[in-house]
C-alpha atoms as a PDB file:
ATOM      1  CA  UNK A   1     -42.395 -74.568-171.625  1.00  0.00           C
ATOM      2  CA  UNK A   2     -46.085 -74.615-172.090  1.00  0.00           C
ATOM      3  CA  UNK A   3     -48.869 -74.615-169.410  1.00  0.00           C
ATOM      4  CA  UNK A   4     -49.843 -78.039-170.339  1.00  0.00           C
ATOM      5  CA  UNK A   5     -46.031 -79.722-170.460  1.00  0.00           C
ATOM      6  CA  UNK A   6     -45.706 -78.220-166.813  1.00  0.00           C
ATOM      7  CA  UNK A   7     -48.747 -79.243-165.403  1.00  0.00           C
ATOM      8  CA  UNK A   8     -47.639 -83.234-167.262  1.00  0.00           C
ATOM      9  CA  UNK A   9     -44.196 -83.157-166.189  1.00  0.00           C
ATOM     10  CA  UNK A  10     -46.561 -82.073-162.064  1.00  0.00           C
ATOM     11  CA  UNK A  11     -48.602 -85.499-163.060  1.00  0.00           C
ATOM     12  CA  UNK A  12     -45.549 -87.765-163.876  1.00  0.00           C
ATOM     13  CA  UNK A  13     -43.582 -86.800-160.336  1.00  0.00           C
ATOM     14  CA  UNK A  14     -46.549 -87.437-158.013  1.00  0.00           C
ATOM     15  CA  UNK A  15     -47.065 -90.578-160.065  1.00  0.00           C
ATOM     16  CA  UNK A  16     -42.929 -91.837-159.957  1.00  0.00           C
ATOM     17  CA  UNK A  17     -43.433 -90.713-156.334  1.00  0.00           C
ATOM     18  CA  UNK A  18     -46.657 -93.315-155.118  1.00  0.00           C
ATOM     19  CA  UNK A  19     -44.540 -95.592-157.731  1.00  0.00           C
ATOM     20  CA  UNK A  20     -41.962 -95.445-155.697  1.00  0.00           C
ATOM     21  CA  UNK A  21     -43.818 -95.858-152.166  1.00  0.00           C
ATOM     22  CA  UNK A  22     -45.655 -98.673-153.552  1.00  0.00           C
ATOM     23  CA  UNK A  23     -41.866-100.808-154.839  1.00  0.00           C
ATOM     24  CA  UNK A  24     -40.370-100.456-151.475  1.00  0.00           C
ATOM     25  CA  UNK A  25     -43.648-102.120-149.965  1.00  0.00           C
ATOM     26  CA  UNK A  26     -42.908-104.467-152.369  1.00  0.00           C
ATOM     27  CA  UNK A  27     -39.271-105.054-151.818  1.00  0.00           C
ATOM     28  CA  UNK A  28     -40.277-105.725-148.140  1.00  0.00           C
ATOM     29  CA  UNK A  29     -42.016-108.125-148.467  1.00  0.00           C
ATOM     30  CA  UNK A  30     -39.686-110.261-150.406  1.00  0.00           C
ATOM     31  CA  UNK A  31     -37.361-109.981-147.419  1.00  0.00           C
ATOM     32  CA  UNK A  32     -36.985-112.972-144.607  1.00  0.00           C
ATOM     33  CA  UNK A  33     -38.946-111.930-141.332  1.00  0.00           C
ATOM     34  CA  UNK A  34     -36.376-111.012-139.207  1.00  0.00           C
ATOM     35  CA  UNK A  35     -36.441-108.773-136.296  1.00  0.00           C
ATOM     36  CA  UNK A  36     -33.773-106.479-137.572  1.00  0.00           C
ATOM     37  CA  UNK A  37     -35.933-106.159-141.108  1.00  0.00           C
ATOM     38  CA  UNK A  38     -39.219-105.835-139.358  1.00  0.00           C
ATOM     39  CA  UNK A  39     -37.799-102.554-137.538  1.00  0.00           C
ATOM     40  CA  UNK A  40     -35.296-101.591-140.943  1.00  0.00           C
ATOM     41  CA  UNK A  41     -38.617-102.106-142.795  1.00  0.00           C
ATOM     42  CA  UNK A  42     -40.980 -99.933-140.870  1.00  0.00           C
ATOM     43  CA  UNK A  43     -38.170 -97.080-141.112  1.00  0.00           C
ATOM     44  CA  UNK A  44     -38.295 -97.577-144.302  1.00  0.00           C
ATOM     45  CA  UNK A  45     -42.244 -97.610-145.466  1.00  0.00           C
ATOM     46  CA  UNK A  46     -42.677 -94.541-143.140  1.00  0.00           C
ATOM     47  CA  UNK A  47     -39.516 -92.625-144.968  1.00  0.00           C
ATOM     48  CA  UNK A  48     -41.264 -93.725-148.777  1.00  0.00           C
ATOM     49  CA  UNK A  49     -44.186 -92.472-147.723  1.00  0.00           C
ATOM     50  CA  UNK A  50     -42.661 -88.997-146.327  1.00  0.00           C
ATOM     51  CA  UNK A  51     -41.047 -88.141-149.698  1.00  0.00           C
ATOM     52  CA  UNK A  52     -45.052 -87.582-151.282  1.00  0.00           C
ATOM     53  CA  UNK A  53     -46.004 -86.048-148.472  1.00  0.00           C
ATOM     54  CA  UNK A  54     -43.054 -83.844-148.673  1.00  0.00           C
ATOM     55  CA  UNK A  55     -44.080 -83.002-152.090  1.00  0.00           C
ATOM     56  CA  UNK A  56     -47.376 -82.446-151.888  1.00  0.00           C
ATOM     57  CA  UNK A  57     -46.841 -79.820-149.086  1.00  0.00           C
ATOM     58  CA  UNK A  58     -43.712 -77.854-150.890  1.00  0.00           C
ATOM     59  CA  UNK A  59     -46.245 -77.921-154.235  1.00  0.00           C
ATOM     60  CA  UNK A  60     -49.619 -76.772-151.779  1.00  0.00           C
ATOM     61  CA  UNK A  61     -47.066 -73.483-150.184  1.00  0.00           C
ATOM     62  CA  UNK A  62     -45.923 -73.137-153.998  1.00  0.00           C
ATOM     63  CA  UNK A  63     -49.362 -72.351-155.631  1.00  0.00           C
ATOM     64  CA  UNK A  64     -50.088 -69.955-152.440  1.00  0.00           C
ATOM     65  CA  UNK A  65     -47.045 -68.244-153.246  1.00  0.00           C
ATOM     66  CA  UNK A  66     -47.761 -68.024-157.083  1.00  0.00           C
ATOM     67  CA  UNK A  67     -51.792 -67.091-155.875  1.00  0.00           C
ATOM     68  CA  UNK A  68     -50.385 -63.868-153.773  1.00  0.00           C
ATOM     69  CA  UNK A  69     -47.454 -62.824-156.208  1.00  0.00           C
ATOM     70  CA  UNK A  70     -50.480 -62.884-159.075  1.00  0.00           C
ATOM     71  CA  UNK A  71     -52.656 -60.795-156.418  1.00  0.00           C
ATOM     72  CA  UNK A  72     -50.246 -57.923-156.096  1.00  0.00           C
ATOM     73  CA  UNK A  73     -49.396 -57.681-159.920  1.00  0.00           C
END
């Protein structure tokens, strides 16, 4: 796999992830306002939004791992 397909395929999860995020805000709002989907749906939008930041973090301690591992080579 080349340097370019790697850094796409990098792209296309962030981009399925805010995707993602952005359809369950969606979905909630087609729901009745109900006290039991008000608190459901604020579980919810905080969990969708978790998974990116999740992500992001994992990929951030990633590239410092691949930064050190290229400074001792």
């Amino acid at each position: 796999m080349t340097n370019q397909n790697t850094q796409n395929n990098i792209y296309d999860l962030e981009e399925r992830i805010f995707q993602f995020a952005k359809d369950v805000r969606l979905f909630l709002k087609k729901l009745p306002s109900t006290l039991n989907n008000h608190e459901d749906g604020q579980q919810l939008v905080r969990s969708s939004g978790s998974i990116g930041a999740n992500y992001i973090e994992a990929f951030e301690i990633y590239l410092e791992f691949s930064f050190c591992h290229l400074g001792f080579i």
